[in-house]
Protein backbone atom coordinates (compact mmCIF):
# COMPACT_ATOMS: atom_id res chain seq x y z
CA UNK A 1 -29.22 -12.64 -2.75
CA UNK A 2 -26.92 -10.66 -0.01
CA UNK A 3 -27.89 -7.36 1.35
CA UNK A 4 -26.74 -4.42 -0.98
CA UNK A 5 -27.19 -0.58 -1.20
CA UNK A 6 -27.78 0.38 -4.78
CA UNK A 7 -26.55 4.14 -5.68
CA UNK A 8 -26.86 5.44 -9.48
CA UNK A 9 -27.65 9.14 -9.59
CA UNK A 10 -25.75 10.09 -13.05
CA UNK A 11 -28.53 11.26 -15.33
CA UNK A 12 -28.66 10.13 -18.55
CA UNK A 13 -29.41 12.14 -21.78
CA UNK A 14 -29.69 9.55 -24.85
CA UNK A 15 -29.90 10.99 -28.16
CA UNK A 16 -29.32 12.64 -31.63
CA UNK A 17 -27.76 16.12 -31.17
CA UNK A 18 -27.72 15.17 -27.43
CA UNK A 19 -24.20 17.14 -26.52
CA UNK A 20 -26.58 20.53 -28.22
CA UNK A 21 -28.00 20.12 -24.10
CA UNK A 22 -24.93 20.61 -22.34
CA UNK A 23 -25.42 24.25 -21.75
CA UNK A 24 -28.68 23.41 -19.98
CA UNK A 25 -27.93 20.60 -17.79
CA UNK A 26 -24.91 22.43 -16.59
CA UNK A 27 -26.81 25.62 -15.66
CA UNK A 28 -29.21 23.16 -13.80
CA UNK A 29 -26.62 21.39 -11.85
CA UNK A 30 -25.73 24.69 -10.42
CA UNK A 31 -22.32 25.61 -13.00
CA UNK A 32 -20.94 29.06 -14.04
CA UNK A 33 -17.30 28.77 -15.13
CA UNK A 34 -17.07 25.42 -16.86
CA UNK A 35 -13.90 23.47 -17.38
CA UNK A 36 -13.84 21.86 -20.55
CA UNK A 37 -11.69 18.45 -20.40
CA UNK A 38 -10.48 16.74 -23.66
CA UNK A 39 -8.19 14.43 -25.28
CA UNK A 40 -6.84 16.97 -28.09
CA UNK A 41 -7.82 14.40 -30.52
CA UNK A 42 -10.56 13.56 -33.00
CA UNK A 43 -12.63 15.50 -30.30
CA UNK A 44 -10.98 18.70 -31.05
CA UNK A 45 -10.13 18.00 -35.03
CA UNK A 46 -13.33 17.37 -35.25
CA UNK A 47 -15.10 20.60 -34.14
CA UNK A 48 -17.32 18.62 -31.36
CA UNK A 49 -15.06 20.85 -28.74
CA UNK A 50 -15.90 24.05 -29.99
CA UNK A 51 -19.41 23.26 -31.02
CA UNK A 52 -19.90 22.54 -26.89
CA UNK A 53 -18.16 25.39 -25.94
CA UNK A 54 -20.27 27.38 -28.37
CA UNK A 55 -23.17 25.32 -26.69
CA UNK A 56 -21.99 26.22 -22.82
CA UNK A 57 -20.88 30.07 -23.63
CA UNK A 58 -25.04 30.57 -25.39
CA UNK A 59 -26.04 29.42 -22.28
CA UNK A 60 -24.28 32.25 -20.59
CA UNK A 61 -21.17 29.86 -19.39
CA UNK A 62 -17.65 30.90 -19.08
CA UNK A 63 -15.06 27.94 -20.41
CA UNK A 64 -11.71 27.22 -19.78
CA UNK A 65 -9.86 24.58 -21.93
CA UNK A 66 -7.67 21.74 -21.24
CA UNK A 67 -6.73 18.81 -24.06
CA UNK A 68 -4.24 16.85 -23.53
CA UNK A 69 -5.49 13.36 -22.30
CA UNK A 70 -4.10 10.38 -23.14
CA UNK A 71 -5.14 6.72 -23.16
CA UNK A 72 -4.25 5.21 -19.12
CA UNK A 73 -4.47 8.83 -18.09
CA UNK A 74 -1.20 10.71 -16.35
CA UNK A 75 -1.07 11.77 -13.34
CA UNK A 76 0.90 14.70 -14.42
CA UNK A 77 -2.10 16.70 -16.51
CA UNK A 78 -4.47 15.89 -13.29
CA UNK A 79 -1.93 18.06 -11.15
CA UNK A 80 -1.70 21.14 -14.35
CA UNK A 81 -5.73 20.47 -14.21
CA UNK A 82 -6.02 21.47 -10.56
CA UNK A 83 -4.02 24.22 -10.49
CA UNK A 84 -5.45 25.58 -13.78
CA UNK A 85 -9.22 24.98 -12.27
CA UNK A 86 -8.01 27.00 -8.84
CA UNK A 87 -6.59 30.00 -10.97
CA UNK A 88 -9.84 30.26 -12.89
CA UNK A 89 -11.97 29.57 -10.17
CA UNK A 90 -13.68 26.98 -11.53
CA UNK A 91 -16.80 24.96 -10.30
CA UNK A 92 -18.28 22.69 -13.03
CA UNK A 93 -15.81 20.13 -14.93
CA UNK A 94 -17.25 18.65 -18.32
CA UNK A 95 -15.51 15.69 -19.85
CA UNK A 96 -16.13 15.36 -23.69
CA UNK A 97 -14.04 12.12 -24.50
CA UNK A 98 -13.97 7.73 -23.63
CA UNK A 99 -13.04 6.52 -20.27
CA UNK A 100 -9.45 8.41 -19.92
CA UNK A 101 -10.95 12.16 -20.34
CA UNK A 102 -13.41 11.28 -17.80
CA UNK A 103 -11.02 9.25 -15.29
CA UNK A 104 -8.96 12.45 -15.44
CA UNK A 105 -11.91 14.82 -15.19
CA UNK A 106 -12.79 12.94 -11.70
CA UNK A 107 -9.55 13.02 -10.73
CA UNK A 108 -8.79 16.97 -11.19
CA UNK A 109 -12.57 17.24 -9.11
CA UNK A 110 -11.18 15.34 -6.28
CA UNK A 111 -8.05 17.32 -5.98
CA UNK A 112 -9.57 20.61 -5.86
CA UNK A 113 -11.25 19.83 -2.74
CA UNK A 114 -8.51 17.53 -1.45
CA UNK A 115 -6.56 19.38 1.24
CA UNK A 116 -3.23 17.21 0.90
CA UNK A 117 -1.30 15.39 -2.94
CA UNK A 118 -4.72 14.20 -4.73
CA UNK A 119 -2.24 11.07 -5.55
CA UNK A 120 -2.78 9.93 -1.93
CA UNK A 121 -6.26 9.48 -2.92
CA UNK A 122 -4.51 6.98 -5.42
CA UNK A 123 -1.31 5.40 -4.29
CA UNK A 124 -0.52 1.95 -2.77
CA UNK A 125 1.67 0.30 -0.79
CA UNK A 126 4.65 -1.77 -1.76
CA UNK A 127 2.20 -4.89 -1.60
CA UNK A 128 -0.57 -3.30 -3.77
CA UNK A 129 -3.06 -2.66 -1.54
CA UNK A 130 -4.92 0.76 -2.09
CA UNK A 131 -4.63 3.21 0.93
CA UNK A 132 -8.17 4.45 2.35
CA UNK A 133 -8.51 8.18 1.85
CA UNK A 134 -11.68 10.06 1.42
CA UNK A 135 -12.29 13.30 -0.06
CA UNK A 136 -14.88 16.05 0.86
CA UNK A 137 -17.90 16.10 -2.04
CA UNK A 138 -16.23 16.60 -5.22
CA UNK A 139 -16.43 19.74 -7.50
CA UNK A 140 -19.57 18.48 -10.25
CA UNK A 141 -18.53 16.34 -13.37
CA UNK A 142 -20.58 16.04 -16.19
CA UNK A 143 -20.12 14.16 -18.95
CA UNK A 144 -20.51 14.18 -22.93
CA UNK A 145 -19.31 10.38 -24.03
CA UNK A 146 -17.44 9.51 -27.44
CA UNK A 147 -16.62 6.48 -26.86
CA UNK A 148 -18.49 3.30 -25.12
CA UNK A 149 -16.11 0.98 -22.88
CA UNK A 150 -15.25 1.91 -19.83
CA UNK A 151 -18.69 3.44 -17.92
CA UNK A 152 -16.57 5.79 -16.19
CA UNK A 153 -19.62 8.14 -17.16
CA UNK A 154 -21.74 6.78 -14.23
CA UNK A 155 -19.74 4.80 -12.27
CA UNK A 156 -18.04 5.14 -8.64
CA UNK A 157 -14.68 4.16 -10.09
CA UNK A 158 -11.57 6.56 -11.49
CA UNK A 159 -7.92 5.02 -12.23
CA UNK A 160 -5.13 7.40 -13.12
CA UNK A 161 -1.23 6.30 -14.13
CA UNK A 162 1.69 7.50 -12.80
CA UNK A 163 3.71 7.11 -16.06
CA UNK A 164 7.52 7.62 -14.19
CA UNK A 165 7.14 4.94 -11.99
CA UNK A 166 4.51 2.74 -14.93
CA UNK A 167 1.82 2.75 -11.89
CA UNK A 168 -1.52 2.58 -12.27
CA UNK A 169 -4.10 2.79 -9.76
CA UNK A 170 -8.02 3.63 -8.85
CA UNK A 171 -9.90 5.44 -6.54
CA UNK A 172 -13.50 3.72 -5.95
CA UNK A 173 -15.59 6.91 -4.65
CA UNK A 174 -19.46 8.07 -5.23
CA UNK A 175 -18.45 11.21 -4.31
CA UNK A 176 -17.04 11.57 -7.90
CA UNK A 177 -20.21 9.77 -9.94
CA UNK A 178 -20.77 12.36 -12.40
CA UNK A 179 -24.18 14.09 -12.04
CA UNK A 180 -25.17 13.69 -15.82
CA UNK A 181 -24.23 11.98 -19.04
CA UNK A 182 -24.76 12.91 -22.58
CA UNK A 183 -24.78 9.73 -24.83
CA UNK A 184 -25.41 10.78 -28.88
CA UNK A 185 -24.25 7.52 -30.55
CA UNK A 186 -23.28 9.47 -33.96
CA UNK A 187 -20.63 10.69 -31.99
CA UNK A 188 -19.03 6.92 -31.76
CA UNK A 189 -19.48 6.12 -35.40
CA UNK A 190 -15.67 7.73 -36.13
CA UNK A 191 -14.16 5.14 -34.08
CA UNK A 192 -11.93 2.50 -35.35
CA UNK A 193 -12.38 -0.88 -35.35
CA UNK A 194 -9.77 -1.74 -32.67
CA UNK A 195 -11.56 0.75 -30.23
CA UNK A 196 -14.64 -0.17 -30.85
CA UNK A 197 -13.79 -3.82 -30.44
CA UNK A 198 -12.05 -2.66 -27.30
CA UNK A 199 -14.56 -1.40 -25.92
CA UNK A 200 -17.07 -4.02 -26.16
CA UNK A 201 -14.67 -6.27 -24.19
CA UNK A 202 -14.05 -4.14 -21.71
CA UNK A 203 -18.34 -3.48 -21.07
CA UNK A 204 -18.74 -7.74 -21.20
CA UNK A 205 -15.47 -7.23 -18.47
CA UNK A 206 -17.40 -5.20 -16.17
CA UNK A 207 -20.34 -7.46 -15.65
CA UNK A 208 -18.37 -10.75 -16.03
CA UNK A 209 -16.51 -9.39 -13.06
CA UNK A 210 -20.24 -9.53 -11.29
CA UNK A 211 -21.55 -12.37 -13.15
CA UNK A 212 -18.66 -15.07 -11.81
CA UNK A 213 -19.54 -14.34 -8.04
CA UNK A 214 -18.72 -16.62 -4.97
CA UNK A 215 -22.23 -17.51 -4.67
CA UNK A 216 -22.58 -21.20 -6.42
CA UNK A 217 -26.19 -20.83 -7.37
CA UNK A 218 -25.44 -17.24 -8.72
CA UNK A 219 -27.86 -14.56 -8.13
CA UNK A 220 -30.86 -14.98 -10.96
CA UNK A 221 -31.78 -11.73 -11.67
CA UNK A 222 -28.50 -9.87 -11.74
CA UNK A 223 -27.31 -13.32 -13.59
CA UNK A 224 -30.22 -12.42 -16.35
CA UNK A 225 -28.69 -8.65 -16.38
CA UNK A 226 -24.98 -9.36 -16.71
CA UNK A 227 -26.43 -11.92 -19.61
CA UNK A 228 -28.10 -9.07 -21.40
CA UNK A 229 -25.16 -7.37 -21.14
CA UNK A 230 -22.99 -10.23 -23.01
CA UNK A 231 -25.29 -11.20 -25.88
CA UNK A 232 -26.14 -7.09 -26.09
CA UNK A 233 -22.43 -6.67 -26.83
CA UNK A 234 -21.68 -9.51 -28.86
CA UNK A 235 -24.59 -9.29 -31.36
CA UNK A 236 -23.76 -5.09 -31.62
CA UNK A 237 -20.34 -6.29 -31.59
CA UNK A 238 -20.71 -8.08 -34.50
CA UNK A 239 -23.05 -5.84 -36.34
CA UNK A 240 -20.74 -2.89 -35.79
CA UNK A 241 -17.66 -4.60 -37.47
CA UNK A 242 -19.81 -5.07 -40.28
CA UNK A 243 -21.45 -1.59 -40.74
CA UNK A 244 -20.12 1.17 -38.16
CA UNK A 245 -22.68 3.41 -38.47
CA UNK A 246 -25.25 1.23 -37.24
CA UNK A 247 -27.09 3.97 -34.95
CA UNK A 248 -29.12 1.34 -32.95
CA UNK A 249 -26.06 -0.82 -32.25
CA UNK A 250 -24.03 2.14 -31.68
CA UNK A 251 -26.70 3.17 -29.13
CA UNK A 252 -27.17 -0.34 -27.40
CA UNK A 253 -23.62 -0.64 -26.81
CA UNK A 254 -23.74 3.02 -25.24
CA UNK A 255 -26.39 2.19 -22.64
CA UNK A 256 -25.30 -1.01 -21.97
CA UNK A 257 -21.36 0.34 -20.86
CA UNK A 258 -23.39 2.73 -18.64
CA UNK A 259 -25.77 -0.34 -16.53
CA UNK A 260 -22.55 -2.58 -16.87
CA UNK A 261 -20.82 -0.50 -14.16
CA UNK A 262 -22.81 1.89 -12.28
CA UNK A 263 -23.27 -1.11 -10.13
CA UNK A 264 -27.01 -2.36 -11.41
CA UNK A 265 -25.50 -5.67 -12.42
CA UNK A 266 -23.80 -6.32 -9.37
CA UNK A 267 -26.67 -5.81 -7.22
CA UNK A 268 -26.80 -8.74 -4.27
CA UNK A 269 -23.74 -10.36 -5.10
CA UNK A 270 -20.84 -10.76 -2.98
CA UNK A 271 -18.29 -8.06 -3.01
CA UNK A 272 -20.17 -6.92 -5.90
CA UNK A 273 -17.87 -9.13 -7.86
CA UNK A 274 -14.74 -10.74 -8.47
CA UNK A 275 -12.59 -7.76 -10.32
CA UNK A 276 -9.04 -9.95 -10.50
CA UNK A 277 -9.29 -10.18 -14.22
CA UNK A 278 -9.64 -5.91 -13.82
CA UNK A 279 -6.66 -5.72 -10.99
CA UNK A 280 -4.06 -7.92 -13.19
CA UNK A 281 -4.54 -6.48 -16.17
CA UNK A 282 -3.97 -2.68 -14.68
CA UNK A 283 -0.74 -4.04 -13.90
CA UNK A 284 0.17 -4.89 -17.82
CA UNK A 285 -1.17 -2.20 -18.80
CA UNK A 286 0.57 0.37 -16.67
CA UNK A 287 3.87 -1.76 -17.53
CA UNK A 288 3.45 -2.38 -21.22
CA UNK A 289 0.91 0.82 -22.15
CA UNK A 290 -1.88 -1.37 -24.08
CA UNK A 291 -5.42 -0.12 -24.30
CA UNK A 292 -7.14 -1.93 -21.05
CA UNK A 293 -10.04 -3.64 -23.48
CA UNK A 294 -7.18 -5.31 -25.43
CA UNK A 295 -5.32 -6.73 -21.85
CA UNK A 296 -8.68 -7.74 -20.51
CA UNK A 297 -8.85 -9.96 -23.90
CA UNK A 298 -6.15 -11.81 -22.62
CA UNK A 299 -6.30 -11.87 -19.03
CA UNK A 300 -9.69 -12.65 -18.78
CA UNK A 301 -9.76 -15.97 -20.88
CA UNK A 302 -6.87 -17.30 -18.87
CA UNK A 303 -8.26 -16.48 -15.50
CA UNK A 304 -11.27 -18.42 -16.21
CA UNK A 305 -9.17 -21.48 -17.40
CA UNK A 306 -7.68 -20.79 -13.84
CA UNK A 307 -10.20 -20.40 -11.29
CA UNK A 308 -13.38 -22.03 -13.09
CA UNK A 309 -13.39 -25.42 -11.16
CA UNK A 310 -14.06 -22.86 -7.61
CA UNK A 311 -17.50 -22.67 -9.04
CA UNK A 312 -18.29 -24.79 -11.91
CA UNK A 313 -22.57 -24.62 -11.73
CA UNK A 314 -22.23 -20.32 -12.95
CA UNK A 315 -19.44 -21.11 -15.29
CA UNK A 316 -22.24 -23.80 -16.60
CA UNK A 317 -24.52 -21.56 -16.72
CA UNK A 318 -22.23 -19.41 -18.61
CA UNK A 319 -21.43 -21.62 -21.14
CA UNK A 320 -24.60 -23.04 -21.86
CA UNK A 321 -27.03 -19.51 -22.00
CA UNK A 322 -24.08 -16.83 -22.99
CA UNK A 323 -21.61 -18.50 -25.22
CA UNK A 324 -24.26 -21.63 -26.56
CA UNK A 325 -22.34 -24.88 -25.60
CA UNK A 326 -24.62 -27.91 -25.13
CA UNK A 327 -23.81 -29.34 -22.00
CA UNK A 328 -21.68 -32.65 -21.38
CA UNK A 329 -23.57 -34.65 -18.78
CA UNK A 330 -19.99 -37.12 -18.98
CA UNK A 331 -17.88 -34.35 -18.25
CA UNK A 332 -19.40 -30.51 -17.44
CA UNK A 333 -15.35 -29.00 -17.44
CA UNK A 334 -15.39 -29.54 -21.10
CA UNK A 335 -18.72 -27.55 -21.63
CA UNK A 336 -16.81 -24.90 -19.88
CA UNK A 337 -13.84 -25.29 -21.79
CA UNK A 338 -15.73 -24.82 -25.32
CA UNK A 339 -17.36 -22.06 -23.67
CA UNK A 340 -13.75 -20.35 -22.86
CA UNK A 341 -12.64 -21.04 -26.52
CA UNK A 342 -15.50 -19.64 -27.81
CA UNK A 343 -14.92 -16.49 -26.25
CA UNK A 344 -11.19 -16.40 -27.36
CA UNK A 345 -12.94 -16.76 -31.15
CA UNK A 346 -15.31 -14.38 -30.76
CA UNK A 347 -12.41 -11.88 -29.47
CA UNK A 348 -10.48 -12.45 -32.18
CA UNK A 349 -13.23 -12.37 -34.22
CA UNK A 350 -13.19 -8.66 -33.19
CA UNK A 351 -9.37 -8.05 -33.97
CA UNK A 352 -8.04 -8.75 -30.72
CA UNK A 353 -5.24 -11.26 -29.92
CA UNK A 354 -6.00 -13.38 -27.11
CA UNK A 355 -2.59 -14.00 -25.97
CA UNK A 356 0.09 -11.96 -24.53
CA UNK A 357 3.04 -13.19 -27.46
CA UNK A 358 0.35 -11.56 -29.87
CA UNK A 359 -0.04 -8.45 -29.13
CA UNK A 360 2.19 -6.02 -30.85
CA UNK A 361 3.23 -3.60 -27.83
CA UNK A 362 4.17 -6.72 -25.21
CA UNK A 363 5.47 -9.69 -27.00
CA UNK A 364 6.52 -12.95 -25.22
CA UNK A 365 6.93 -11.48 -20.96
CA UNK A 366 9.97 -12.69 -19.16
CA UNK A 367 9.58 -14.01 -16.03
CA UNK A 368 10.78 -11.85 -13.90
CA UNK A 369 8.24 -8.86 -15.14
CA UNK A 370 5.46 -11.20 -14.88
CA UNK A 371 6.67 -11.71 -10.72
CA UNK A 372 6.92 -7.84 -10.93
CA UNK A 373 3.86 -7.33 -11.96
CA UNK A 374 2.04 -10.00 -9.83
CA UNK A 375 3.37 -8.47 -6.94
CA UNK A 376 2.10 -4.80 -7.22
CA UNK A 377 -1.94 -6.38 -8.27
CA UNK A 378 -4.13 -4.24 -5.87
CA UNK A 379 -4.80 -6.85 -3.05
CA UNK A 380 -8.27 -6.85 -1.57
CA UNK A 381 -8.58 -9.54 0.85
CA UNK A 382 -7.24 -9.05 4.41
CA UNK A 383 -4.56 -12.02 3.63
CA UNK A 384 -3.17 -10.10 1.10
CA UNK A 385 -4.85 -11.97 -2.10
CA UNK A 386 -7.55 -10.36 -4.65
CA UNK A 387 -10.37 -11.89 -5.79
CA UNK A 388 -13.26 -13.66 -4.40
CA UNK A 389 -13.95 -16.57 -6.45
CA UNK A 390 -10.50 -17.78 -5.87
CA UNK A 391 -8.03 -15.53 -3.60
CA UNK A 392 -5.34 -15.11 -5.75
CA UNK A 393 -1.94 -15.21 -4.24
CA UNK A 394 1.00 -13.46 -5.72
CA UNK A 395 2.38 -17.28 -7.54
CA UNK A 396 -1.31 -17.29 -8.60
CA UNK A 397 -1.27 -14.17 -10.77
CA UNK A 398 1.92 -15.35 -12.35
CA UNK A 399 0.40 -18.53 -13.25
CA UNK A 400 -2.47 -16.82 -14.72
CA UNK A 401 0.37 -14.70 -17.12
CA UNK A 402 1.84 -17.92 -18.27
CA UNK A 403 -1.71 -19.31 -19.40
CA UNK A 404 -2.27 -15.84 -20.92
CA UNK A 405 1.26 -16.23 -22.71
């Protein structure tokens, strides 16, 4: 196990009627004029917006609105966000949405203490490689989750698009954990299959990105958590595409988004991951717009097919206690090979195509915007690869597209 520092300070608040607390957890955390952030979608049709703003104003709260979120959220509403808190004189943001409302919540709290473009806090280079800015202690984010996926509601990690120019890029910071999360799982039963399904892939993502470490041996106990994680998701997975209003799936799959990435399952491993699978598919979808569960369906699979002779005893140990495949003492790559197929099935099991010709908004990728593509990934070695289990180089990534063709 390597040396780590372990930070999760988001509270959570697990329950029936849970978002009927916001009032009181924002008064505790110090709020008096409240933004309220949203996507203007089922949130709003819905009447959960009004119900918390009800909740906040009993509690003696002033609100000011802003919808408008959309999935990979735009850099543009961030900037109307900042300006609108600084008019009001805001100092408490609450999210009430999935991964995007909250992404965008963080990123409006970082700008309104950021002296300079809160973008710088975002951009990159020409090769990729995310420029080192930090920001003074952000303005307080709390959360009220409807949708599981992307455990933006306790993690370190925000990642805005700049739709003109189709980038998309993250800002790692604690400063912007939020300091609580609500987490009713009635308020995820409206979801549709495909985001449901989405988001199950993209909470197996976050701790796969742990779970397939440089360390050969692995790291037993966070191996044991990231494998929670992966038979937590697929059994809910499965029970929720059979009855969606399964509360205690519903609720598993909330929790377990939350642990997958507030950095318990990557405790003691190197880097605290691999995260190539996450840095190539921001690129497709800030090129091609698809929902980042449904890219990490296909980039995923074909990464492993890629890098999984670099460390063949935890892809084993993959196969064998995750995915089921008896081992074959003659020849271990084709244990990991069923175990790769099996995961394609159990994708598309879900509703997701596994390759890029499959999915409706990309199609078969020419060449030359696969090289485009490769070439902005977010590098994060110091000889200008990503990864850690195998340093991808720019020819790398593109090889990694073709498999995922």
């Amino acid at each position: 196990m390597n040396d780590f520092t372990f930070l999760s300070p988001t509270r959570l608040i697990v329950g029936r009627d849970a978002e009927l607390q916001a009032g009181t957890w924002v008064r505790r955390y110090g709020g008096h004029k409240v933004l309220v952030h949203h996507d203007s979608g089922y949130c709003e049709s819905s009447g959960l917006v009004d119900r918390i703003v009800r909740n906040l104003q009993e509690a003696g709260l002033e609100t000011v609105v802003l919808g408008g979120v959309v999935p990979n959220p735009h850099l543009s509403l961030v900037y109307e966000g900042i300006e609108l808190c600084r008019r009001e004189k805001v100092d408490f943001l609450l999210a009430i949405g999935g991964g995007s409302v909250i992404d965008s919540t963080k990123a409006i709290a970082m700008g309104l203490v950021f002296d300079g473009d809160v973008w710088d806090l975002f951009a990159s280079n020409e090769t990729g490689e995310a420029k080192a800015v930090e920001t003074r202690p952000c303005m307080p984010v709390g959360v009220v989750l409807t949708m599981a996926a992307t455990g933006s509601e306790a993690s370190n990690s925000c990642v805005i698009t700049k739709a003109d120019e189709q980038l998309k890029r993250f800002c790692d910071n604690d400063l912007h954990r939020p300091v609580f999360a609500i987490e009713n799982p009635v308020l995820t039963m409206s979801l549709p299959p495909f985001q449901t399904a989405c988001g199950v892939i993209d909470i197996m993502s976050h701790s796969m990105e742990r779970y397939f470490s440089c360390e050969p041996t692995g790291n037993e106990l966070t191996d044991r958590l990231c494998e929670a994680v992966f038979h937590t998701c697929m059994d809910c997975g499965r029970k929720l595409m059979a009855n969606p209003n399964d509360y205690d799936a519903r609720a598993s799959i909330m929790v377990a988004s939350t642990i997958s990435h507030n950095g318990l399952t990557g405790m003691g491993r190197k880097n605290n991951g691999d995260w190539s699978s996450h840095f190539i598919e921001h690129e497709l979808s800030g090129e091609y717009n698809v929902t980042h569960g449904a890219g990490l369906a296909v980039i995923t699979p074909a990464w492993m097919k890629y890098v999984y002779r670099e460390n063949m005893p935890i892809f084993l140990k993959w196969a064998t206690r995750v995915m089921g495949v008896s081992y074959d003492w003659d020849n271990p790559a084709l244990t990991i090979e069923e175990g790769i197929r099996r995961l394609e099935d159990y994708f598309r099991f879900l509703g997701i195509p596994t390759t890029l010709h499959e999915m409706p908004d990309v199609g078969v990728v020419p060449e030359e915007i696969m090289w485009k593509m490769a070439r902005r990934v977010r590098i994060t070695n110091e000889d200008g690869t990503v990864g850690g289990l195998k340093r991808l180089g720019t020819e790398d990534i593109v090889n990694i597209f073709r498999l995922a063709q």
